[in-house]
Protein backbone atom coordinates (compact mmCIF):
# COMPACT_ATOMS: atom_id res chain seq x y z
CA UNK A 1 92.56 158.66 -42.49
CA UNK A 2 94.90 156.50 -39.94
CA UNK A 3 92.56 154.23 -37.82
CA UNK A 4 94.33 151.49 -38.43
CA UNK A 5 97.43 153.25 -36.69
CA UNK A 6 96.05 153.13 -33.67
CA UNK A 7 97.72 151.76 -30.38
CA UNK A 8 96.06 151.76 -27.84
CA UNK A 9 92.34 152.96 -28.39
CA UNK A 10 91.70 149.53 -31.00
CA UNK A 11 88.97 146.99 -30.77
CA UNK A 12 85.94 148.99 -30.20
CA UNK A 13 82.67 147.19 -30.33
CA UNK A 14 81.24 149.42 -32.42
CA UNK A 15 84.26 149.75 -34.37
CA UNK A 16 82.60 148.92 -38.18
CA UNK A 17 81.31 152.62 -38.75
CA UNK A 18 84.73 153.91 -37.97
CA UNK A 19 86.42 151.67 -40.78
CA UNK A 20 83.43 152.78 -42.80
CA UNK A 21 83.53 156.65 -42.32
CA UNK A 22 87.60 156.73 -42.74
CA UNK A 23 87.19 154.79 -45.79
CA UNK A 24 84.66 157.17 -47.29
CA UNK A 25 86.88 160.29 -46.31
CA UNK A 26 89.44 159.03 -48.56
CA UNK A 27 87.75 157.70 -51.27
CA UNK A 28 84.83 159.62 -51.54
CA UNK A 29 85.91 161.53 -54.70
CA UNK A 30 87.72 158.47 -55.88
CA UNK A 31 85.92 157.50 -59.14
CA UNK A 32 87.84 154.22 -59.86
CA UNK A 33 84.70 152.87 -57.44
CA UNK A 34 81.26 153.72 -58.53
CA UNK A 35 79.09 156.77 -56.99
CA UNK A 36 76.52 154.93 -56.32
CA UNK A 37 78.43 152.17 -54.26
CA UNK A 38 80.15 154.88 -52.28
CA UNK A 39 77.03 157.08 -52.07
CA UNK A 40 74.82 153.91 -50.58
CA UNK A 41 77.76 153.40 -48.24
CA UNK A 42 77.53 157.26 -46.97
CA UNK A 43 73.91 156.53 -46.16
CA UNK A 44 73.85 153.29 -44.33
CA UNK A 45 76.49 155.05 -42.05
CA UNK A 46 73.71 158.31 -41.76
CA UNK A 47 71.07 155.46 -41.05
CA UNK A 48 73.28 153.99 -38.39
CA UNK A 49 74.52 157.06 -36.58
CA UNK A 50 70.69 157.67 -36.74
CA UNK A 51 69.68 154.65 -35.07
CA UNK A 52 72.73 155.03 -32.59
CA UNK A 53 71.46 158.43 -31.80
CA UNK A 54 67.73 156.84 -31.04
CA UNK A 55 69.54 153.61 -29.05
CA UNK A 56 71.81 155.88 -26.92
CA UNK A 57 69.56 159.51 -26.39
CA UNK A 58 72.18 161.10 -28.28
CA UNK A 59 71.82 164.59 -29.88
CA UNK A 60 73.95 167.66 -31.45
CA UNK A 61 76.67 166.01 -33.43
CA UNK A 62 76.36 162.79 -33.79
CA UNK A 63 79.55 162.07 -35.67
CA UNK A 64 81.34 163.27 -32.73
CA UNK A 65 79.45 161.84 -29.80
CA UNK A 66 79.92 158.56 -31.53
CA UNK A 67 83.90 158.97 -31.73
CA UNK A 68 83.26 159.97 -27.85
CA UNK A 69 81.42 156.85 -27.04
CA UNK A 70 84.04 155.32 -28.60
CA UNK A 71 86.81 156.98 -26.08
CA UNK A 72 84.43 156.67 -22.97
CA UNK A 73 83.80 152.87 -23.31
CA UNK A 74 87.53 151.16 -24.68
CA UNK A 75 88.91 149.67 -21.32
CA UNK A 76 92.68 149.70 -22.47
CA UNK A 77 95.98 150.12 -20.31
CA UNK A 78 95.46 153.70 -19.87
CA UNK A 79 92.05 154.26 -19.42
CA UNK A 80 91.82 152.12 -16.84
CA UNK A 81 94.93 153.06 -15.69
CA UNK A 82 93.58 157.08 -15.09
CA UNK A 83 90.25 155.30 -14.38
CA UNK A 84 89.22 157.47 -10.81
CA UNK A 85 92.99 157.42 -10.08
CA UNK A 86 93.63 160.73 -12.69
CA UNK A 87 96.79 161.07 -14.77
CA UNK A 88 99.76 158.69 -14.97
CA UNK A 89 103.37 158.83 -16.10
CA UNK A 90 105.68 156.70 -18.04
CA UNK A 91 105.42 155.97 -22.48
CA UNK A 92 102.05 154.95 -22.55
CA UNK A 93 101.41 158.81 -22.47
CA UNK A 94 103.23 159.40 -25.91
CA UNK A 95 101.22 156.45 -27.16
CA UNK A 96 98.10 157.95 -26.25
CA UNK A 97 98.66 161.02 -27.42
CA UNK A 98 99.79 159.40 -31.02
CA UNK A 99 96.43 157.80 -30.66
CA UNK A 100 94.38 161.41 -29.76
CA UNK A 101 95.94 163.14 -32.89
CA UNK A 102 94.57 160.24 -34.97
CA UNK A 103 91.01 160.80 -32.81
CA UNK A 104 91.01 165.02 -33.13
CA UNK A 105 91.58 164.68 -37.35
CA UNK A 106 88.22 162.78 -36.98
CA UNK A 107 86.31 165.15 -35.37
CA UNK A 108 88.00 168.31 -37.14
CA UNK A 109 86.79 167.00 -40.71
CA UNK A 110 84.93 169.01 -42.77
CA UNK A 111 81.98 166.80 -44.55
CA UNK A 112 81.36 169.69 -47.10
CA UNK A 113 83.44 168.48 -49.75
CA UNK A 114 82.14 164.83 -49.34
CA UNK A 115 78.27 166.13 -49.03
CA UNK A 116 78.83 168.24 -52.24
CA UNK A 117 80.65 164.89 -54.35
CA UNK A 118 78.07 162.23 -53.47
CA UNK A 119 75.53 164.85 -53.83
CA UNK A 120 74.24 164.05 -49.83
CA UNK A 121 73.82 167.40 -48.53
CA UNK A 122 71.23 165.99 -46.23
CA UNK A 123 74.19 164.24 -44.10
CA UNK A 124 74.22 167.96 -42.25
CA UNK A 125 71.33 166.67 -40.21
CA UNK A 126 73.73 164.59 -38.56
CA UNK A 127 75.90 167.79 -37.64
CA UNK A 128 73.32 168.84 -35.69
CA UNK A 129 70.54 166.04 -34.23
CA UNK A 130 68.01 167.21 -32.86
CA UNK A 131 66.67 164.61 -30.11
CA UNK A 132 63.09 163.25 -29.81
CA UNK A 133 63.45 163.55 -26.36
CA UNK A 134 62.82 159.36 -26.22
CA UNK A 135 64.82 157.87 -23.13
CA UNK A 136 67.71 155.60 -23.91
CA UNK A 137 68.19 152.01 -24.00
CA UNK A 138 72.05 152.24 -23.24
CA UNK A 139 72.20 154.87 -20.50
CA UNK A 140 69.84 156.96 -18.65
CA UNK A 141 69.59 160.71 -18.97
CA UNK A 142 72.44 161.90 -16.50
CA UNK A 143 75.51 159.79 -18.50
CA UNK A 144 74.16 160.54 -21.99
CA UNK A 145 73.75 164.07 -21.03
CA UNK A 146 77.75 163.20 -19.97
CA UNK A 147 78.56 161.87 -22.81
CA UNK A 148 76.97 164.81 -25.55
CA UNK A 149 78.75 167.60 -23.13
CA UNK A 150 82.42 165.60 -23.70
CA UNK A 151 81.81 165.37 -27.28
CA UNK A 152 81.49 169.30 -27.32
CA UNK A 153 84.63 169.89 -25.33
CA UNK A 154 86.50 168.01 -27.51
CA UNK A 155 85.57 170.23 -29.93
CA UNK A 156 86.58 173.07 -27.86
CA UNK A 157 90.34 172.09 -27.43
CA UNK A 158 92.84 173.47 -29.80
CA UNK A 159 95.40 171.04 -29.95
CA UNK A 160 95.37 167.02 -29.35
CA UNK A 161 97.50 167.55 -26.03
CA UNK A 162 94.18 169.39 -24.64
CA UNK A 163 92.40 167.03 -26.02
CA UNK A 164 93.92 164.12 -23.85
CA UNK A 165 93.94 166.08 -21.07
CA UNK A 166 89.91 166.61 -21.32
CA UNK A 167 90.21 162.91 -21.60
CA UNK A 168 92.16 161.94 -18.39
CA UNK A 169 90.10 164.33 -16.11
CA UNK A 170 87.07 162.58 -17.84
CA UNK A 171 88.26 158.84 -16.37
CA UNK A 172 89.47 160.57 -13.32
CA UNK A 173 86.29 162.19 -12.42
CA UNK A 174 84.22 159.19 -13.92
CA UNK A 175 86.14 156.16 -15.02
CA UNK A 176 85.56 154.19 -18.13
CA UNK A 177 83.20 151.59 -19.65
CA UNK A 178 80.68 150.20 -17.91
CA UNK A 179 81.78 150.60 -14.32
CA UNK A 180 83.01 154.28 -15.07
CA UNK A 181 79.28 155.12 -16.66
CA UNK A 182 76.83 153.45 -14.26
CA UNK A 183 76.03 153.09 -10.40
CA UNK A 184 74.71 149.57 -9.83
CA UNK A 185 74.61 146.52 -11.69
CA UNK A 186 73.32 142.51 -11.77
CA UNK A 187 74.69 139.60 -12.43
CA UNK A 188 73.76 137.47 -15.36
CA UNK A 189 74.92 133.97 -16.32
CA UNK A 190 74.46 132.82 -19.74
CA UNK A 191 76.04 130.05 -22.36
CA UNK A 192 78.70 132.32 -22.12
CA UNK A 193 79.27 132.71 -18.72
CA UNK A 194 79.10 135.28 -15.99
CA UNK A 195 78.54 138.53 -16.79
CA UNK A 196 78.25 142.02 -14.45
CA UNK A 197 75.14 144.06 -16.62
CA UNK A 198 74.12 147.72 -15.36
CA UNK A 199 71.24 148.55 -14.39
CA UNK A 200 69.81 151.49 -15.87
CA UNK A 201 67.74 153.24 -13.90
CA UNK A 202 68.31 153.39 -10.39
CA UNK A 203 66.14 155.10 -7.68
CA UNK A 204 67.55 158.87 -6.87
CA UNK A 205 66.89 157.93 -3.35
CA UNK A 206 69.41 160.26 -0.59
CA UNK A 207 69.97 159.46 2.52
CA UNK A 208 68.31 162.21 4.12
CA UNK A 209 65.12 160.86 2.58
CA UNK A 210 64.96 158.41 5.23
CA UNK A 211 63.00 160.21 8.19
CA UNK A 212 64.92 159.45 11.01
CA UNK A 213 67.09 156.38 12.13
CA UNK A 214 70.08 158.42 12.49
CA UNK A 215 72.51 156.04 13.85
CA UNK A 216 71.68 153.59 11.59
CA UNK A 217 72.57 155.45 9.06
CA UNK A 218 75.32 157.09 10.43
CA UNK A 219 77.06 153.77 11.59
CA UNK A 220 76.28 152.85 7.45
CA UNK A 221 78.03 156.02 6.24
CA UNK A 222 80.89 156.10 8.45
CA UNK A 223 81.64 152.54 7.44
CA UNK A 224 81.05 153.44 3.94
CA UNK A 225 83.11 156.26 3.78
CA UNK A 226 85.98 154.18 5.22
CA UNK A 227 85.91 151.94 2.64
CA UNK A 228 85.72 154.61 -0.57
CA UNK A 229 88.73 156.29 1.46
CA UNK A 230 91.17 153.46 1.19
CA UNK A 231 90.82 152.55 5.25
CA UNK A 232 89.72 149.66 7.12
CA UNK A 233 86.13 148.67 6.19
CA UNK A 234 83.78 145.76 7.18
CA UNK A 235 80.95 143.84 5.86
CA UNK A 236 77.63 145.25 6.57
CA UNK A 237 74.40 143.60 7.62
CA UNK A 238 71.41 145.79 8.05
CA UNK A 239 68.60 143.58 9.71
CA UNK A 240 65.60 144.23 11.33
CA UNK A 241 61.74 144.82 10.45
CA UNK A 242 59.99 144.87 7.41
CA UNK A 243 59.04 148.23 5.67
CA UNK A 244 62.18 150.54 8.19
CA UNK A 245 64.68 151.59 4.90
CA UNK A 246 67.03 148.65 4.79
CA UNK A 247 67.09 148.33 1.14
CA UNK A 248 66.68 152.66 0.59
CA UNK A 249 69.64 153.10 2.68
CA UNK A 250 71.85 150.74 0.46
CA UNK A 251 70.54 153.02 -2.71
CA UNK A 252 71.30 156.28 -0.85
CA UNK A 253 74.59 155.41 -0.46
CA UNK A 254 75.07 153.97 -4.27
CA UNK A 255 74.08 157.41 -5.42
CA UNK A 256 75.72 159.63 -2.02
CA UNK A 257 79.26 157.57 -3.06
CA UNK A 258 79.24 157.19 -6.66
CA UNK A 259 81.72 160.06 -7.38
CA UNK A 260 84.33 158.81 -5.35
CA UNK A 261 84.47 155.18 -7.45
CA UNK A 262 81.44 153.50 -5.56
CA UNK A 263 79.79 150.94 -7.49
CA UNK A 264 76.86 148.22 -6.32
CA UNK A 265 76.43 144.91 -7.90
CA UNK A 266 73.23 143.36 -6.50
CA UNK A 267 73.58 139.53 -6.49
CA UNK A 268 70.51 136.48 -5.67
CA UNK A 269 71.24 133.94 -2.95
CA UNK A 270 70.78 131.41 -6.07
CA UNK A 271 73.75 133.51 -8.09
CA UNK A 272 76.66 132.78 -4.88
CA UNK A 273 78.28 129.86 -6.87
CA UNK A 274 79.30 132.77 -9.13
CA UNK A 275 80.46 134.82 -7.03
CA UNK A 276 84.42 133.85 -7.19
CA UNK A 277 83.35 134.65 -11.42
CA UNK A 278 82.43 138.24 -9.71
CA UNK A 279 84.72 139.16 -7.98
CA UNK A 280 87.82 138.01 -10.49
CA UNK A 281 86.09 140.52 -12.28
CA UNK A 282 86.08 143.29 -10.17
CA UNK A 283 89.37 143.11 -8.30
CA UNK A 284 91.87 144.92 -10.76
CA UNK A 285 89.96 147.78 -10.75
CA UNK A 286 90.16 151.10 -9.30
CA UNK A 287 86.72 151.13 -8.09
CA UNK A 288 85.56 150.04 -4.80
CA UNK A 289 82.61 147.52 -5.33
CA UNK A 290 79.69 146.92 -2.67
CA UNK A 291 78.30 143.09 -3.57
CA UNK A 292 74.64 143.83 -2.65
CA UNK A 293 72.40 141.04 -1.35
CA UNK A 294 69.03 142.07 -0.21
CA UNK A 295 66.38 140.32 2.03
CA UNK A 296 68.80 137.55 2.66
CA UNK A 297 67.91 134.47 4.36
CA UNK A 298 67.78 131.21 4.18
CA UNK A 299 65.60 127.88 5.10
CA UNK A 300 66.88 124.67 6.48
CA UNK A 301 67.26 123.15 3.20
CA UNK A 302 69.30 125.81 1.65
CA UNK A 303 73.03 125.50 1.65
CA UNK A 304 73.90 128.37 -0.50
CA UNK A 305 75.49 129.96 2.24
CA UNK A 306 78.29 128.14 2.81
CA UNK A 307 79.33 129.48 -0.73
CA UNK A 308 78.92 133.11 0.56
CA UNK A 309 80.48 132.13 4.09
CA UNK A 310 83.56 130.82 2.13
CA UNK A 311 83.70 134.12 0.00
CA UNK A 312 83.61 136.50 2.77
CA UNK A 313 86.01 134.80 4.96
CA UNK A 314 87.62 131.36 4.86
CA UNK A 315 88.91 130.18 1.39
CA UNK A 316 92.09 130.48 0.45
CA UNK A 317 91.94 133.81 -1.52
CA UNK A 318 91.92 136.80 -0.16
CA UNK A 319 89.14 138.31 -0.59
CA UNK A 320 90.07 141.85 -2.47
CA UNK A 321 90.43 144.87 -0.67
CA UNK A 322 88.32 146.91 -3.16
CA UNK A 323 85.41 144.75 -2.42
CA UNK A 324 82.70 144.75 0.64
CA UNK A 325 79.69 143.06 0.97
CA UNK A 326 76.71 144.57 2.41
CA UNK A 327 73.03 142.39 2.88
CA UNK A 328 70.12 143.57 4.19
CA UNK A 329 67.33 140.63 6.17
CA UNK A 330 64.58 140.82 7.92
CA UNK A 331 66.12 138.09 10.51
CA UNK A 332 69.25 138.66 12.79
CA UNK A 333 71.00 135.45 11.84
CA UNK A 334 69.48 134.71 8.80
CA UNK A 335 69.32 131.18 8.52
CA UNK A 336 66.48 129.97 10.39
CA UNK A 337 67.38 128.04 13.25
CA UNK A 338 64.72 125.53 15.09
CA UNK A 339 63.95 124.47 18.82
CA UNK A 340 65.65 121.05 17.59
CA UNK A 341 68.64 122.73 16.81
CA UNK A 342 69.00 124.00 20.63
CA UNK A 343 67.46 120.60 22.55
CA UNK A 344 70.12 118.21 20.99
CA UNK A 345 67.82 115.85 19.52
CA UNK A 346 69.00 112.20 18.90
CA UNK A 347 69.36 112.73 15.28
CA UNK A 348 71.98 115.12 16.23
CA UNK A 349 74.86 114.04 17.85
CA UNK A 350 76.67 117.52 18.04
CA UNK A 351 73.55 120.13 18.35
CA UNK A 352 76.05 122.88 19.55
CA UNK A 353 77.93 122.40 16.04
CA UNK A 354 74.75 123.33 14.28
CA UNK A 355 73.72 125.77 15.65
CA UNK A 356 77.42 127.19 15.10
CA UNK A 357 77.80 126.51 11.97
CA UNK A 358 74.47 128.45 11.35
CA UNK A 359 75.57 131.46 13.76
CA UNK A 360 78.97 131.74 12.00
CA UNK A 361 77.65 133.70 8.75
CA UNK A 362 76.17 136.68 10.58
CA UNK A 363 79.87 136.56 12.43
CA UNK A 364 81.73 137.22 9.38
CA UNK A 365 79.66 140.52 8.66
CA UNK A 366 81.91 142.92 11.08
CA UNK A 367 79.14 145.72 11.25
CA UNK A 368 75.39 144.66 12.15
CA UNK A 369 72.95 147.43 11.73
CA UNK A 370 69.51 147.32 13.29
CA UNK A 371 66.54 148.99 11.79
CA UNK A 372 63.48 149.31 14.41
CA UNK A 373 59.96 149.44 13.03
CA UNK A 374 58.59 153.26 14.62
CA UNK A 375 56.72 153.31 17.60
CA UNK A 376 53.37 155.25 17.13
CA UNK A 377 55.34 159.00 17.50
CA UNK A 378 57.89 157.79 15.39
CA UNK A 379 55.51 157.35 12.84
CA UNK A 380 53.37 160.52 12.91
CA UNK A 381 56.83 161.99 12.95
CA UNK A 382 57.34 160.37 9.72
CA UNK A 383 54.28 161.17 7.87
CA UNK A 384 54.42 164.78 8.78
CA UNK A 385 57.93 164.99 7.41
CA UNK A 386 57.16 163.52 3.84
CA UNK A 387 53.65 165.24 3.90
CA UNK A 388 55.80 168.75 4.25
CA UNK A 389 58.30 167.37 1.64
CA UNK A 390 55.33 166.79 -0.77
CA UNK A 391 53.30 169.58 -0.68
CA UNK A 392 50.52 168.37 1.03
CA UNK A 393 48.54 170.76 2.73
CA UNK A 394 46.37 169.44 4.75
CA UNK A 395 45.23 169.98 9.08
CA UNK A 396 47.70 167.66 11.06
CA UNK A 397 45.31 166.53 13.21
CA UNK A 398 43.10 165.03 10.13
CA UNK A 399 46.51 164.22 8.74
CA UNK A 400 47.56 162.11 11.44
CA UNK A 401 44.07 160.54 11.90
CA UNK A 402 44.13 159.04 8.21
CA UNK A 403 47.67 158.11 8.81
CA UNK A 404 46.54 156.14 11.43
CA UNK A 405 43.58 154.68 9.78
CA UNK A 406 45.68 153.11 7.10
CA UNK A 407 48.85 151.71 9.26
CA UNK A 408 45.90 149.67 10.50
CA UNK A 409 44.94 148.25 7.03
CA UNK A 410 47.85 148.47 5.84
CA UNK A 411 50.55 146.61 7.22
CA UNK A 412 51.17 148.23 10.61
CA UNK A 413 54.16 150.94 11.40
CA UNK A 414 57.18 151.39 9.00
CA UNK A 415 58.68 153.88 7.12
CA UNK A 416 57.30 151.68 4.19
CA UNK A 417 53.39 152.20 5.04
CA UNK A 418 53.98 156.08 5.72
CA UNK A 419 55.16 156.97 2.56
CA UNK A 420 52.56 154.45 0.75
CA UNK A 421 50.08 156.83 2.31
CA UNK A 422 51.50 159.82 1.23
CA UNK A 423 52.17 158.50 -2.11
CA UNK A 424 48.27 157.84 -2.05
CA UNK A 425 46.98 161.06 -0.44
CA UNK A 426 49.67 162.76 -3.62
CA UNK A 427 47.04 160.30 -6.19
CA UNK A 428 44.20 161.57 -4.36
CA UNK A 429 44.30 165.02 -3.98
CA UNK A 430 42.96 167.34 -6.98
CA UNK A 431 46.24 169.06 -8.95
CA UNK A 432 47.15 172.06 -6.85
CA UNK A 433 46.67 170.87 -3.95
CA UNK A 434 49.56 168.60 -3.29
């Protein structure tokens, strides 16, 4: 086998049981090494396409969904190349392609002769895994479903030029490594540095969830769309009351834009001195990148913000054009300002700077969104929409009434405290029912 011939697909992270496999598909039958060395090796590479398969949610054949993890994850000059952007020209393609012929003699081998030699006919359980059905560390369900359907069309094509082909479409319609595979992600410093980590499991919450506040949202979108079209976008700050979809509408629009290259990295006021670390990241990429900061504000004390004024407008690098950021706050200008600021007091000679300098970060987001908490109709409105879109049956008149007696113990009218009483009335109600 040829993986050291390899080009461009080299360095994997899991590259070990790819040496190891290759190795044992020439030497198996070799006797100048003993069976027994080459038969333990055969099974430490079962136990750890096993364990990958348990790690990942992997199932079928896990030989070849490993090569495809493999394919899906190596960030090289092509991949990331085709990454959302589809099929390029020039050498690199011949490359590649050298590369894929290497990649289909993997997953055309036949194991037979090798089960049959080191007497490890049990390796056929690896042909065909059946999963436990436990979720996966690595991915959630929808990419490692992704991931086991590629594997299979691999085997499908007939030649290694088909092969590639299935490839490119695969970074065109997804991208590659971690940005390609997930929606949203955090930010993580460690002895090492800075590091952009996904986040797994992200709420499957739409847009058209939100009862309601249609020009918020439509002033969000439009924006949005903008941006993931290659046009003029702006930073976004959605403010206003607690509990009215702020943070749900940022979600929506993770999971309403994700197949056109839209990715969300949520960030902590106490993380903005890393944000230059961030975005150096993120800026070569094909991707367009929301940097998500929610219920942002800040006290007197705080100066953080003068690293995120600097960041969205005012240093001396641009900031990229496949970047955005978008905050949500429960305050208009998010720092909170004091009478003293306004009355000039004596330990201020300038007041009117202050309060500038405190006014000029909401200034540099160019769209301001306001979210309204519901007036009472507003809310009932509400609550019978998610009561219908749950299932619960149930007069509208005692409906309503119960709504109302919880928005009074329960922390007034929002969007927030009407589905918390649905969600409860959903706990409540005897199976059938709801």
């Amino acid at each position: 086998m040829r993986e050291k011939e390899l080009i461009i697909y080299k360095d994997f992270a899991d590259g070990g049981l790819l040496r190891d496999m290759a190795w044992l598909m020439e030497h198996y039958g070799d006797d100048y090494y003993n069976k027994e060395d080459r038969k333990s090796l055969l099974y430490d590479c079962m136990h750890r396409l096993f364990e990958m398969a348990g790690h990942h949610g992997f199932y079928g054949n896990l030989w070849h969904c490993y090569l495809t993890n493999l394919l899906v994850n190596n960030e090289n000059s092509y991949s990331m190349a085709c990454e959302i952007r589809g099929e390029v020209e020039g050498t690199i393609n011949q490359a590649v392609l050298h590369d894929i012929i290497i990649f289909k003699e993997f997953y055309d081998y036949d194991f037979a002769g090798m089960m049959e030699s080191l007497e490890a006919h049990c390796f056929s359980l690896v042909l065909a895994y059946d999963s436990c059905k436990q979720g996966s560390k690595v991915y959630n369900t929808r990419i490692c479903r992704r991931i086991c359907d590629l594997a299979v069309k691999f085997t499908q094509n007939h030649s290694p030029e088909e092969m590639k082909a299935t490839l490119t479409e695969f970074y065109k319609e997804y991208g590659v490594g971690k940005f390609g595979l997930h929606k949203a992600f955090r930010v993580v410093r460690d002895e090492q540095g800075v590091h952009i980590v996904p986040i797994l499991n992200i709420a499957h919450v739409q847009l058209e969830d939100l009862v309601g506040y249609e020009l918020p949202k439509k002033k969000l979108t439009d924006n949005t769309e903008a941006f993931v079209e290659g046009r003029k976008a702006n930073n976004c700050l959605l403010f206003g009351d607690a509990g009215t979809g702020k943070s749900s509408s940022i979600k929506a629009i993770a999971n309403k834009y994700y197949d056109k290259g839209l990715r969300i990295i949520e960030i902590y006021k106490h993380q903005f001195k890393d944000l230059n670390d961030v975005i150096g990241q993120v800026k070569n990429r094909n991707y367009k990148f929301i940097i998500y900061m929610d219920d942002l504000s800040f006290e007197e004390f705080e100066i953080e913000y003068k690293y995120l004024k600097a960041v969205i407008e005012g240093g001396l690098e641009k900031k990229p054009e496949n970047v955005l950021i978008y905050a949500t706050s429960n305050r208009r200008h998010l720092i909170k300002e004091t009478f003293a600021d306004k009355e000039g007091r004596r330990d201020q000679l300038h007041s009117s700077d202050t309060v500038q300098e405190k006014l000029s970060l909401v200034s540099r987001f160019g769209v301001t969104i306001f979210f309204c908490a519901p007036d009472k109709r507003q809310f009932q409105q509400i609550v019978t929409a998610l009561a219908d879109r749950h299932g619960i049956s149930m007069p509208e008149e005692e409906l309503l009434l119960e709504a109302n007696k919880w928005e009074l113990a329960h922390g007034g009218l929002s969007g927030r405290t009407a589905q918390q009483f649905i969600d409860y009335l959903s706990g409540m109600l005897p199976d059938g029912e709801a």
